[in-house]
Structures are given as structure tokens and as C-alpha cells.
N, C-alpha and C. Protein backbone atom coordinates (compact mmCIF):
# COMPACT_ATOMS: atom_id res chain seq x y z
N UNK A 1 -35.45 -52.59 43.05
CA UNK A 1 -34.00 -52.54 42.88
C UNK A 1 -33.45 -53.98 42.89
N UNK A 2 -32.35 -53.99 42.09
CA UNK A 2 -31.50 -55.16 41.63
C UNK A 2 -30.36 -55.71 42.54
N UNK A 3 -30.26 -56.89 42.67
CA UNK A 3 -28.13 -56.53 43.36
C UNK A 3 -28.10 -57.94 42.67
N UNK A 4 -26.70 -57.89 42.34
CA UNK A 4 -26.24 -59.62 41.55
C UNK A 4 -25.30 -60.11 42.83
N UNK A 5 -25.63 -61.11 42.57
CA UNK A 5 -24.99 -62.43 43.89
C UNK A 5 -24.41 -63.54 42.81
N UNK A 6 -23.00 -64.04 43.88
CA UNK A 6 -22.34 -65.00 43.05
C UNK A 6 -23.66 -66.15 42.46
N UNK A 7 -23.26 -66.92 41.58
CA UNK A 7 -24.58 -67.99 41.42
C UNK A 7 -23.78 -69.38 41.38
N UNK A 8 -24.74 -70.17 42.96
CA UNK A 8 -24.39 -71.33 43.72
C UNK A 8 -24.57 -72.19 43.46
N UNK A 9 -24.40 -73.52 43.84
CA UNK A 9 -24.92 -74.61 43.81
C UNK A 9 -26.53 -74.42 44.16
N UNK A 10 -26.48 -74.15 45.24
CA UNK A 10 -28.04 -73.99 45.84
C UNK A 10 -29.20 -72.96 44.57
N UNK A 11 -28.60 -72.44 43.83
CA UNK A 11 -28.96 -71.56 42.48
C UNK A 11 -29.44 -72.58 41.66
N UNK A 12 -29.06 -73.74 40.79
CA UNK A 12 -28.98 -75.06 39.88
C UNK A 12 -30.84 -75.06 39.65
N UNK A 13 -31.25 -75.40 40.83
CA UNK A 13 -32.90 -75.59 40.50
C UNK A 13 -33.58 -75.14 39.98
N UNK A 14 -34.01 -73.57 40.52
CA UNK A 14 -34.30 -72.37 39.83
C UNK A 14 -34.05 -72.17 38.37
N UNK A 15 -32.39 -72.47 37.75
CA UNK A 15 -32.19 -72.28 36.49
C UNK A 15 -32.76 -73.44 35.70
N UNK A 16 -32.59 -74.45 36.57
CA UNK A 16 -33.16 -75.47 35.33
C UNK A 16 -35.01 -75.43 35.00
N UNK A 17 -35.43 -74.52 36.05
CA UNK A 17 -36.94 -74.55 35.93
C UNK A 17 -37.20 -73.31 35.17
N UNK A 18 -36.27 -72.34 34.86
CA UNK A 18 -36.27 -71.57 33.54
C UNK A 18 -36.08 -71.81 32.37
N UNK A 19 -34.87 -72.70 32.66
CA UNK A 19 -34.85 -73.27 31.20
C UNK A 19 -35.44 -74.19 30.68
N UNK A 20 -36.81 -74.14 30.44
CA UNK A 20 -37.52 -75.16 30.26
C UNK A 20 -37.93 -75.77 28.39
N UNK A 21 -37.03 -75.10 27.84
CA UNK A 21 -36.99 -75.67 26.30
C UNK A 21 -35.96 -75.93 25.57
N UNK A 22 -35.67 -76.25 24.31
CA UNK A 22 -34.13 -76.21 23.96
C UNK A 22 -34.38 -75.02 23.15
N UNK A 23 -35.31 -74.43 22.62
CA UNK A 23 -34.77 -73.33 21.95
C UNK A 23 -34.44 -72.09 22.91
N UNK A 24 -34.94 -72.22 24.15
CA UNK A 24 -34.40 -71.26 25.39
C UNK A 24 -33.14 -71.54 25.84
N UNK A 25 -32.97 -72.61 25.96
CA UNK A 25 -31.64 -72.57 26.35
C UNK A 25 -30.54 -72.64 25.27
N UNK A 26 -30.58 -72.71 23.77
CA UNK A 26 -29.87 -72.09 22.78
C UNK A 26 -29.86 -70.83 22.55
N UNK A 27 -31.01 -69.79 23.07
CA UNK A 27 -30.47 -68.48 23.40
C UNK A 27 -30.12 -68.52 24.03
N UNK A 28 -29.89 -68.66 25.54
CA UNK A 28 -29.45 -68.71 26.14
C UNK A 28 -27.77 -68.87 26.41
N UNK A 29 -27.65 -70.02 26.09
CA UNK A 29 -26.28 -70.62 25.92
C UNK A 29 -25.51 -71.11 24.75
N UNK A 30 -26.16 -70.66 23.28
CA UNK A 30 -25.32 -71.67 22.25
C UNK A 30 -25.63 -73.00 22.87
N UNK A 31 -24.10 -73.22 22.11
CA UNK A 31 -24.13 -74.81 22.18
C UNK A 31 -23.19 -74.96 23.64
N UNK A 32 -23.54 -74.65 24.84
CA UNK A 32 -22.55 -74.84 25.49
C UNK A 32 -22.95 -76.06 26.57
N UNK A 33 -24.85 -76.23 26.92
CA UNK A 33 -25.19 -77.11 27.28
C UNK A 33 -26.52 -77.64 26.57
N UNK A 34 -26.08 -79.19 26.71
CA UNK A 34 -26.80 -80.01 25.88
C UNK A 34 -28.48 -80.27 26.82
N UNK A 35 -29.94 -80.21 25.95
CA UNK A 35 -31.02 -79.59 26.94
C UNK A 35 -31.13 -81.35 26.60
N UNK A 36 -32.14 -81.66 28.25
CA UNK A 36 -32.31 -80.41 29.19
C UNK A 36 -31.37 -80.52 30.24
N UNK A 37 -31.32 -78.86 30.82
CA UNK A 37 -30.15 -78.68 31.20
C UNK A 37 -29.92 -79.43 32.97
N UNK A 38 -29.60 -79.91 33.27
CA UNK A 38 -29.35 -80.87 34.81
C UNK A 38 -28.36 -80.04 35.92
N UNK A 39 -28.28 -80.41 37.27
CA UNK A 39 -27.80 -80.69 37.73
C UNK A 39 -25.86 -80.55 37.38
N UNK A 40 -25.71 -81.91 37.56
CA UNK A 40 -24.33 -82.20 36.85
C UNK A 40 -24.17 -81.18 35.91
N UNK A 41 -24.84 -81.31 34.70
CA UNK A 41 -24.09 -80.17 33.41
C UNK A 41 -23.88 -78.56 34.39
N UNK A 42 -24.41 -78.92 35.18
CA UNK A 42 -23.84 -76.86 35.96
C UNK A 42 -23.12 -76.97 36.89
N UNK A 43 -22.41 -78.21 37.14
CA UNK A 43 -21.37 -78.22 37.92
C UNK A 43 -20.01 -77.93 37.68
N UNK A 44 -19.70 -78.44 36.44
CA UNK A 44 -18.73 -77.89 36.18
C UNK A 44 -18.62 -76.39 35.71
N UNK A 45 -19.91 -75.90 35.27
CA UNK A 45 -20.05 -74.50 35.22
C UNK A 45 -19.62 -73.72 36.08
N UNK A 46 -19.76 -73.69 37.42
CA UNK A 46 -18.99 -73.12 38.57
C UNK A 46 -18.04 -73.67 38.84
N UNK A 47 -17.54 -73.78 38.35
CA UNK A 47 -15.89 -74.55 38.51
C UNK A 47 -14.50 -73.21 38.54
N UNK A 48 -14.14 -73.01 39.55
CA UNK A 48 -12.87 -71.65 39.17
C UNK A 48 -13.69 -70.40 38.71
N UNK A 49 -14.46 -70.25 39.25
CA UNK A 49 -15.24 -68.83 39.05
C UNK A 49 -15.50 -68.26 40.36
N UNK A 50 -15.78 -66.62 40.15
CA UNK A 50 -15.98 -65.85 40.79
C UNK A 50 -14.68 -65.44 41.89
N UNK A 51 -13.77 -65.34 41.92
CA UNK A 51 -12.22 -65.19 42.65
C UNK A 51 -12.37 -64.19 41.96
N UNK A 52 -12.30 -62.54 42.55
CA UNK A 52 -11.67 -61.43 41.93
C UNK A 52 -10.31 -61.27 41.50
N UNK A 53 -9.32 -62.29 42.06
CA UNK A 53 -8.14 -62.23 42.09
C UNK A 53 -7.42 -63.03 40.59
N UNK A 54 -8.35 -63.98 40.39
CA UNK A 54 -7.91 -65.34 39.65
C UNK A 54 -9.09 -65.67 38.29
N UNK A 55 -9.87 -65.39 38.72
CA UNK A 55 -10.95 -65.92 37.82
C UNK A 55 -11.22 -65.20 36.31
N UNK A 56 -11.24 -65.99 35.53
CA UNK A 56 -11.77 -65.37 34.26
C UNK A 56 -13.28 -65.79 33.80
N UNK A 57 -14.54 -65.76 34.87
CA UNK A 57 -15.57 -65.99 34.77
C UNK A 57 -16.17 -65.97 35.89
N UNK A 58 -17.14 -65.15 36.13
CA UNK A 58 -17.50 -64.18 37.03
C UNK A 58 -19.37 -64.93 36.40
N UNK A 59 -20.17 -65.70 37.38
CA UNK A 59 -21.46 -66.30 37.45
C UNK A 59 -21.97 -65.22 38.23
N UNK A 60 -23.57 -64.66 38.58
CA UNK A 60 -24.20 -64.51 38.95
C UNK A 60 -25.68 -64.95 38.92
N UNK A 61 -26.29 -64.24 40.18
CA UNK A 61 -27.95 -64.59 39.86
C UNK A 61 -28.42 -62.93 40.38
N UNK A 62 -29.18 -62.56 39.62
CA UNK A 62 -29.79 -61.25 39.82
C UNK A 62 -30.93 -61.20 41.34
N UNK A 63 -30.75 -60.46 42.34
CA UNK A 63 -32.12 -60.91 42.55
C UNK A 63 -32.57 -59.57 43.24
N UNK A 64 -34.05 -59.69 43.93
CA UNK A 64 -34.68 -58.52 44.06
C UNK A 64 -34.28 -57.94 45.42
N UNK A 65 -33.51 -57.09 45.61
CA UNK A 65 -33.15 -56.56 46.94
C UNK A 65 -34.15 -56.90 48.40
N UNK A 66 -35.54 -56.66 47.84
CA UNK A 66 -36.41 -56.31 48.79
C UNK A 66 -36.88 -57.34 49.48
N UNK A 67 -37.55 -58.17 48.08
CA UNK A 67 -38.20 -59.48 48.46
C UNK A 67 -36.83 -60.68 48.47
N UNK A 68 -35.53 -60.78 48.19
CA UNK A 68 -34.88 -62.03 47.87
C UNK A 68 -35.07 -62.72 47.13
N UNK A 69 -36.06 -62.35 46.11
CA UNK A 69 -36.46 -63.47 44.90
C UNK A 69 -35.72 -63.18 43.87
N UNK A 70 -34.73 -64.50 43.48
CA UNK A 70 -34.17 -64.41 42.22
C UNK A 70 -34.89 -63.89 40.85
N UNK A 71 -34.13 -63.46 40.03
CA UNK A 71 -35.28 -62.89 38.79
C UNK A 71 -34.38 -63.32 38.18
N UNK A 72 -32.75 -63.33 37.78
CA UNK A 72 -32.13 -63.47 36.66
C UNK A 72 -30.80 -64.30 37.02
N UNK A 73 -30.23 -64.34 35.69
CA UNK A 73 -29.22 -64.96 35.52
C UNK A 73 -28.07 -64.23 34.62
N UNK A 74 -26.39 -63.29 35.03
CA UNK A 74 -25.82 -63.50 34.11
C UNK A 74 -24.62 -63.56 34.40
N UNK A 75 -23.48 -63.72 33.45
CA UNK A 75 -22.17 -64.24 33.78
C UNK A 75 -20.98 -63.22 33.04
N UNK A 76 -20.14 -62.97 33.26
CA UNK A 76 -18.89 -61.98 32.73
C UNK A 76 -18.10 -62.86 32.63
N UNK A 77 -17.07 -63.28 31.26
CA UNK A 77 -16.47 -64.21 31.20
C UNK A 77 -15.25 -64.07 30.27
N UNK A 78 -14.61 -64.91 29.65
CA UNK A 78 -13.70 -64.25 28.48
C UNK A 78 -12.94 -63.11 29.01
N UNK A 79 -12.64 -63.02 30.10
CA UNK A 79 -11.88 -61.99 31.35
C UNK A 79 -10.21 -62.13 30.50
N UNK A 80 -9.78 -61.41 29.65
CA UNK A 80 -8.45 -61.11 29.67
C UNK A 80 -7.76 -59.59 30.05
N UNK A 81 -6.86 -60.29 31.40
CA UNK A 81 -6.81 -59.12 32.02
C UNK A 81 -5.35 -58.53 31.41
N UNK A 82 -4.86 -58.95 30.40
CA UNK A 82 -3.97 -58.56 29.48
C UNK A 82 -4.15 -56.62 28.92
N UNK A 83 -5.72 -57.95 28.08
CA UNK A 83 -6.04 -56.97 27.15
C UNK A 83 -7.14 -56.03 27.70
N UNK A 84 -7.69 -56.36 28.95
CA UNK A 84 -8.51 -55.84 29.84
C UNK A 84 -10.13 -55.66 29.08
N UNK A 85 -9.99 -57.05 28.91
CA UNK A 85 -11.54 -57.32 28.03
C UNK A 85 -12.02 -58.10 28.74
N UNK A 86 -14.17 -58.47 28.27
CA UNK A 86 -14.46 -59.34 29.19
C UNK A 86 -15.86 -59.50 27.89
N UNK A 87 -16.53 -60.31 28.18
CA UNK A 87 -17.47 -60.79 27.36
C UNK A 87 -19.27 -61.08 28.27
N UNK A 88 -20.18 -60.04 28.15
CA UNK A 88 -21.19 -60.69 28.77
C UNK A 88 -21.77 -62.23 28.01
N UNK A 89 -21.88 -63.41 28.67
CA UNK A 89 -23.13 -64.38 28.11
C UNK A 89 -24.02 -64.96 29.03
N UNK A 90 -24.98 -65.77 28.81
CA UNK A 90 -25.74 -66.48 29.34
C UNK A 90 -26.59 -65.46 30.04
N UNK A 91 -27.36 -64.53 29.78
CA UNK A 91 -28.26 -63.20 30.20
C UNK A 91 -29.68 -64.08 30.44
N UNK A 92 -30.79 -64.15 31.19
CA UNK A 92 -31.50 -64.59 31.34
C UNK A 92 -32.81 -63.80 32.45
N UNK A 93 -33.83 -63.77 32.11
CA UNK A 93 -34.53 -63.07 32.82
C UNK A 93 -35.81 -63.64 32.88
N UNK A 94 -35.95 -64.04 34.39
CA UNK A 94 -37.32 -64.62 34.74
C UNK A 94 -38.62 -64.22 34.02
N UNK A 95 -39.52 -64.84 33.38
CA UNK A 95 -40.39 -64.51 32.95
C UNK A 95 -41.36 -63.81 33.92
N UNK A 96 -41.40 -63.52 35.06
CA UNK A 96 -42.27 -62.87 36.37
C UNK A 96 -42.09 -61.65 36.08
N UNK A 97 -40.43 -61.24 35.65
CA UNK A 97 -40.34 -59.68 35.48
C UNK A 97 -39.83 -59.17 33.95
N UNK A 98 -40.49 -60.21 33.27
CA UNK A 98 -39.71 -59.73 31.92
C UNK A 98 -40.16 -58.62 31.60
N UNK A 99 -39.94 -57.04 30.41
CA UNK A 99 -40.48 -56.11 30.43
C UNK A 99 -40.44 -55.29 31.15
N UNK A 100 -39.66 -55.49 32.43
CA UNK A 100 -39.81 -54.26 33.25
C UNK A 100 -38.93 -53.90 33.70
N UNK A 101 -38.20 -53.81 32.58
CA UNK A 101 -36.10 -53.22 32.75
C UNK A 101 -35.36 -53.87 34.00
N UNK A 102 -35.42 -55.20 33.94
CA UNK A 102 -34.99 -55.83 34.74
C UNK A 102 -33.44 -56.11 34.02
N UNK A 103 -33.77 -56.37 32.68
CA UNK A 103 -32.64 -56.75 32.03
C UNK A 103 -31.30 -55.51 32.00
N UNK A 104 -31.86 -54.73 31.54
CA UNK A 104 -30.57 -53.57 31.41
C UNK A 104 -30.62 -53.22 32.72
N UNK A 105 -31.32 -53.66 34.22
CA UNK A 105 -30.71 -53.60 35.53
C UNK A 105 -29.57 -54.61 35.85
N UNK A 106 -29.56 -55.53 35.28
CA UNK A 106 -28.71 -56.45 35.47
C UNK A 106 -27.60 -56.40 35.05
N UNK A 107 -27.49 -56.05 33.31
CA UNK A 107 -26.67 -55.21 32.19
C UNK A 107 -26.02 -54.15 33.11
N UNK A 108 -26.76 -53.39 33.61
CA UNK A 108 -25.67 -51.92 33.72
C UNK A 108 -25.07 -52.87 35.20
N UNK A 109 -25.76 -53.77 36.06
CA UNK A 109 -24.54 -53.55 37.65
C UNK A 109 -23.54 -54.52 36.91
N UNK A 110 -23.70 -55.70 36.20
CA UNK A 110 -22.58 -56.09 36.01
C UNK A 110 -21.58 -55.71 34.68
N UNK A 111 -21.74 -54.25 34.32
CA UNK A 111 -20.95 -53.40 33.80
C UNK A 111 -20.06 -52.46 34.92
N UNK A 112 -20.80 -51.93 36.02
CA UNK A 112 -19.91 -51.48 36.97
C UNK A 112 -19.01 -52.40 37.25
N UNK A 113 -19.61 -53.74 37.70
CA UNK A 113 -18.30 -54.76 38.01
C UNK A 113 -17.00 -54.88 37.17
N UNK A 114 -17.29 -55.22 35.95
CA UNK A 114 -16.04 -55.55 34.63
C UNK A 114 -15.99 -54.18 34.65
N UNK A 115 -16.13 -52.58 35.08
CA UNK A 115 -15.18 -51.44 35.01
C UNK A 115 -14.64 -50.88 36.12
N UNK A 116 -14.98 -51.22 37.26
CA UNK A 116 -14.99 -50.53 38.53
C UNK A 116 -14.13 -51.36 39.20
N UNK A 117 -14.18 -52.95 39.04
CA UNK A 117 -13.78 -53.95 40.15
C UNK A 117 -12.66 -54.61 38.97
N UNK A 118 -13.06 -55.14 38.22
CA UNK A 118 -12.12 -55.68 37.49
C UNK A 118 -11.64 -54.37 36.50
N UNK A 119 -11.67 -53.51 36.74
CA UNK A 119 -10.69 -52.70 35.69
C UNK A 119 -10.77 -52.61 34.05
N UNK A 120 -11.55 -53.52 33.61
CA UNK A 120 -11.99 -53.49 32.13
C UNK A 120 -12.01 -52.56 31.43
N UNK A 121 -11.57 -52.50 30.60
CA UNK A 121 -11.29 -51.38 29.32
C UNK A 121 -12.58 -51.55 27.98
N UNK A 122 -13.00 -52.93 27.66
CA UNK A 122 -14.03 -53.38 26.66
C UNK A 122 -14.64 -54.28 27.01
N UNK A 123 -16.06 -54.27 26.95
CA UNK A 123 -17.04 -55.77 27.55
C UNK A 123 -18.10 -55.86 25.94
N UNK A 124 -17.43 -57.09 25.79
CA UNK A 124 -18.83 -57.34 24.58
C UNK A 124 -19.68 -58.15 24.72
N UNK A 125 -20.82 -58.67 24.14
CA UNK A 125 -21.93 -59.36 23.80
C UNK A 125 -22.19 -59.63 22.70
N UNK A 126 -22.75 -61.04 22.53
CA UNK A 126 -23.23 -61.38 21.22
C UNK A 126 -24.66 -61.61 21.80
N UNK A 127 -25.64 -61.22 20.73
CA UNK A 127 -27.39 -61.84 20.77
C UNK A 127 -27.70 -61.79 19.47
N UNK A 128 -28.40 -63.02 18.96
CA UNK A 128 -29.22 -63.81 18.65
C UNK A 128 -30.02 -62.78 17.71
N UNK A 129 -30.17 -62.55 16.18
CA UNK A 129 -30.80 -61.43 15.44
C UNK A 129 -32.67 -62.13 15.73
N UNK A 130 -32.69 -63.45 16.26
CA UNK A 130 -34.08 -63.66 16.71
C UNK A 130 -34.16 -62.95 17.63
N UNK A 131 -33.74 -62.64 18.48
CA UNK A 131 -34.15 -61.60 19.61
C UNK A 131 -33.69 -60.34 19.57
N UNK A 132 -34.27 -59.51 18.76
CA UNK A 132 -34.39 -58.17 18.81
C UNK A 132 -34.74 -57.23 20.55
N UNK A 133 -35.95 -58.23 21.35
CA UNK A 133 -35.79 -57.10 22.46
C UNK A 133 -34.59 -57.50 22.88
N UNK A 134 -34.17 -58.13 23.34
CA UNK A 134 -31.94 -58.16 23.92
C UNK A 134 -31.88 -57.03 23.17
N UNK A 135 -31.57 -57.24 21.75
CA UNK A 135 -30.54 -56.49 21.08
C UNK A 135 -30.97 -54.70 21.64
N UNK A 136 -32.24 -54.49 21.85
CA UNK A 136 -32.70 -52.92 22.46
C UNK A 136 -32.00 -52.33 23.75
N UNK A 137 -32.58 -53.78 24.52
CA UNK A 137 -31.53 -53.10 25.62
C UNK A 137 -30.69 -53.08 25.81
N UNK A 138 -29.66 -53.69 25.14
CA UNK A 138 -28.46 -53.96 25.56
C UNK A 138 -27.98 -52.16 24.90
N UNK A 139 -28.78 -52.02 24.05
CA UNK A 139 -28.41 -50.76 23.19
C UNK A 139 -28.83 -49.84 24.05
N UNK A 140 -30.03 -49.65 24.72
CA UNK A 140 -30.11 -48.88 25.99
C UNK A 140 -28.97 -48.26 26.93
N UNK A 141 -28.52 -49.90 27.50
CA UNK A 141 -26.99 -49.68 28.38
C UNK A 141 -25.96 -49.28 27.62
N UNK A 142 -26.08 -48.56 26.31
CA UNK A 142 -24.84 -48.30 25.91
C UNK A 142 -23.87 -48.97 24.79
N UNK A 143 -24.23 -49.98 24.54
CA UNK A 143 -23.72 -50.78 23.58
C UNK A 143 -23.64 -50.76 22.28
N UNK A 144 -22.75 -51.10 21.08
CA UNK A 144 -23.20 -50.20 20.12
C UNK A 144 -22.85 -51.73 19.26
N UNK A 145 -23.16 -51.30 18.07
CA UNK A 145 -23.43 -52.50 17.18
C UNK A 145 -22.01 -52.76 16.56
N UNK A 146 -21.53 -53.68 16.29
CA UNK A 146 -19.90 -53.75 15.80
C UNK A 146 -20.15 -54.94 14.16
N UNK A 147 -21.28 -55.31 14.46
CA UNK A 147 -21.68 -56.50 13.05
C UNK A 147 -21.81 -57.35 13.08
N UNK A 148 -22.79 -58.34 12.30
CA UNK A 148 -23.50 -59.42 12.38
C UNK A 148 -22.83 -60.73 12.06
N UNK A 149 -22.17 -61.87 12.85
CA UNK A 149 -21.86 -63.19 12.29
C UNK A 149 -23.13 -63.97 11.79
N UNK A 150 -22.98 -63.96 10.72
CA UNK A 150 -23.86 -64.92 10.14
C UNK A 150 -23.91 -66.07 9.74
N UNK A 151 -25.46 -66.48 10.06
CA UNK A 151 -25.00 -68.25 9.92
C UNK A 151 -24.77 -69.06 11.03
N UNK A 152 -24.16 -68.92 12.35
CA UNK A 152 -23.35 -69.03 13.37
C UNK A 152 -24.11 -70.34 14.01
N UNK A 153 -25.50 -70.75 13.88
CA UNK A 153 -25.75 -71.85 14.55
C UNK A 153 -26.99 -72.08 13.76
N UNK A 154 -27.19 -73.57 13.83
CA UNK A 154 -28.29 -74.42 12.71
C UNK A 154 -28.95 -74.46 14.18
N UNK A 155 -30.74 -74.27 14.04
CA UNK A 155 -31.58 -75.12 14.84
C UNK A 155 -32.80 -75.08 14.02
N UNK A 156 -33.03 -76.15 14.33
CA UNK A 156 -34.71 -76.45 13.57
C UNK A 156 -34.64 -75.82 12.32
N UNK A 157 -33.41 -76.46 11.07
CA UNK A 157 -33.89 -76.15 9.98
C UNK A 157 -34.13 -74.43 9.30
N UNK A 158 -33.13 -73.88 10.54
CA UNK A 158 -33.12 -72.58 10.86
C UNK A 158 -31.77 -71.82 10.90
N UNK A 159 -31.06 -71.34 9.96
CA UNK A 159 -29.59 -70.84 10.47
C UNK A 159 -30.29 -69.43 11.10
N UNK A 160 -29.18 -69.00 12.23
CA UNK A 160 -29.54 -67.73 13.18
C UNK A 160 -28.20 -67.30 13.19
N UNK A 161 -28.20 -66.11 13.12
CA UNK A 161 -27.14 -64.84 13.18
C UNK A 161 -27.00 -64.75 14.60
N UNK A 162 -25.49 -64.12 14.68
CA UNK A 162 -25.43 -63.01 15.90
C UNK A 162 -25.15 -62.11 15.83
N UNK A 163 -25.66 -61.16 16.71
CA UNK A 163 -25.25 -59.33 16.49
C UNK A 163 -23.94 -59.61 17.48
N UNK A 164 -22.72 -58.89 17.30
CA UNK A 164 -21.99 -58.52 18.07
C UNK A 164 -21.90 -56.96 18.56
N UNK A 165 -21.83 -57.17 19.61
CA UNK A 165 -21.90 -55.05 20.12
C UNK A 165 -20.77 -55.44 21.48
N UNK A 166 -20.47 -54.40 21.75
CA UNK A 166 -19.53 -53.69 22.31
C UNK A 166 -19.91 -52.75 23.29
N UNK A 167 -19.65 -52.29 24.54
CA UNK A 167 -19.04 -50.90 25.05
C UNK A 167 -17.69 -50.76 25.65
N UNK A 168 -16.83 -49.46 25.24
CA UNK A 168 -15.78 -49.36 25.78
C UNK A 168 -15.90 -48.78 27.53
N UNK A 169 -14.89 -48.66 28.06
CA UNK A 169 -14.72 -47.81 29.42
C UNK A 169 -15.46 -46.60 29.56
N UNK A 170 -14.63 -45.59 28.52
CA UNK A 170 -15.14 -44.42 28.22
C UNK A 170 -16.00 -43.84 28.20
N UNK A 171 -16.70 -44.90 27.34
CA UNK A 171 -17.97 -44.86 26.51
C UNK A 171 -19.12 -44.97 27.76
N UNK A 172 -18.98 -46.10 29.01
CA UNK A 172 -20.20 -46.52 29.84
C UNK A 172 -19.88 -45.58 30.55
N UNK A 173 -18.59 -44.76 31.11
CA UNK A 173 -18.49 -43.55 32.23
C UNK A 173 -18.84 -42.56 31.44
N UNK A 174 -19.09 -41.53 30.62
CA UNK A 174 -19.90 -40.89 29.89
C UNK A 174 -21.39 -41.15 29.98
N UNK A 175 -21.95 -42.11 29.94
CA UNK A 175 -23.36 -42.44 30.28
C UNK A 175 -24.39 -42.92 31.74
N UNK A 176 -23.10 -42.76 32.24
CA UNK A 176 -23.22 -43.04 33.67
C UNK A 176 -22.88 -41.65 34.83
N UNK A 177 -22.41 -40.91 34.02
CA UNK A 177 -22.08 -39.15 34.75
C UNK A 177 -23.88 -38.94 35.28
């Protein structure tokens, strides 16, 4: 079993010893940090996050109830509590437990969060048409395909798509009865 914990300063090490390539950490993150990833560059990352009250970016680290060993990484962000939307990115899963539905454990608790705690009405995701297993599970938890931006980022001589998908409110309490 899973539980997500805010993700700390004391967290920083761990991630940077996952992210150990730039094409990992361009799935990972786009272009949002320049590899390899440090220290400093994740400081301002936790900057005004995680406040249920205030925050429009909600960090975690996944980890294993039993043993305390971190396994993952993900974040709820793009929080408009207007429109009562929220955006999963930066999904990451230790290679120790990859394959063993660690990911859509992580996927579905921080879907209870953006519907249960923050009130969310729509949570989307974009992944990477190179990574087809994401795109499975995320379809697992419910998510449904809304259409492909294409083109969206050059690497290595390589343009890569993104799938965009979706679940509504509705839609994850129906699958969760």
C-alpha cells in the first residue's frame, strides 16, 4: 500500500538520483528543468505549495506505507479553483517498483485529493505518445483520451506528441463506487 506525503526539501536527493538522464527528465518535466536536475533548480519548485487553503500546486512523494521507502513522485497543479480544475504533471516512478501498479496507486490517491479535498470538478494530464505504458494507466484510473498536440517538443532530432486525457468528478465517483 501507497500514501503520498508533501515532497520536502529533505526529498531533493532521492529525485535527483532518479533523474538520472535528460531524456528522463523531459518526460518527466518538459522543459521546465534544465538537466541535470540540482539542488537549487527544486527550490524554487516548492515555493507556495502544498497550503490547502492557498496553493495552486500541490508536490508530493509517494511512498510505501510499510517499509517508508519512497517509490514516487507526483504533483497536482494548474489548481483553478474558479473553474475547479487541476492538472496532474511530473508523475514519476522508481524503477524498484515499476510494473507493479504503483503508478495508477499514486494516480488514483492523488485523484481523491483534487476531488475529495480540493473539490475539483476536472483533473487532466498530458503524456508523451513515446510512452504508451503512462498513457495505459492513466486509462486504467479512468481517464479518457481528449487528443493529441502534436509536435509539442524537439529532442534529439525527434519531434514528440502529447496525448491529452481528462477525468471529470462524475466520471472518477462512478469508478470508485
Amino acid at each position: 500500500m501507497l500514501q503520498l506525503q508533501y515532497f520536502e526539501r529533505s526529498d531533493f536527493e532521492q529525485l535527483i538520483k532518479w533523474v538520472n538522464s535528460e531524456e528522463l527528465m523531459i518526460n518527466w518535466a518538459g522543459s521546465l528543468f534544465t538537466y541535470p536536475l540540482t539542488q537549487k533548480s527544486l527550490d524554487w519548485y516548492i515555493e507556495n505549495v502544498n497550503d490547502l487553503e492557498k496553493s495552486d500546486v500541490f508536490i508530493y512523494k509517494a511512498t510505501d506505507s510499510i517499509t517508508g521507502t519512497t517509490i514516487g513522485h507526483i504533483s497536482l497543479g494548474s489548481i483553478s479553483r474558479k473553474n475547479r480544475s487541476g492538472r496532474i504533471t511530473r508523475v514519476l516512478v522508481s524503477d524498484t517498483v515499476r510494473g507493479k501498479g504503483c503508478c495508477q496507486g499514486m494516480v488514483n490517491a492523488i485523484l481523491k485529493i483534487g476531488f475529495d479535498d480540493l473539490k475539483l470538478h476536472r483533473i487532466s494530464l498530458g503524456a508523451y505518445t513515446i510512452n504508451p505504458s503512462a498513457i495505459n494507466c492513466y486509462k486504467k484510473c479512468g481517464f479518457v483520451i481528449e487528443g493529441i498536440t502534436r509536435d509539442v517538443l524537439w529532442f534529439k532530432n525527434e519531434w514528440w506528441s502529447l496525448t491529452e486525457m481528462s477525468i471529470l468528478e462524475d466520471e472518477w465517483r462512478a469508478a470508485t463506487k
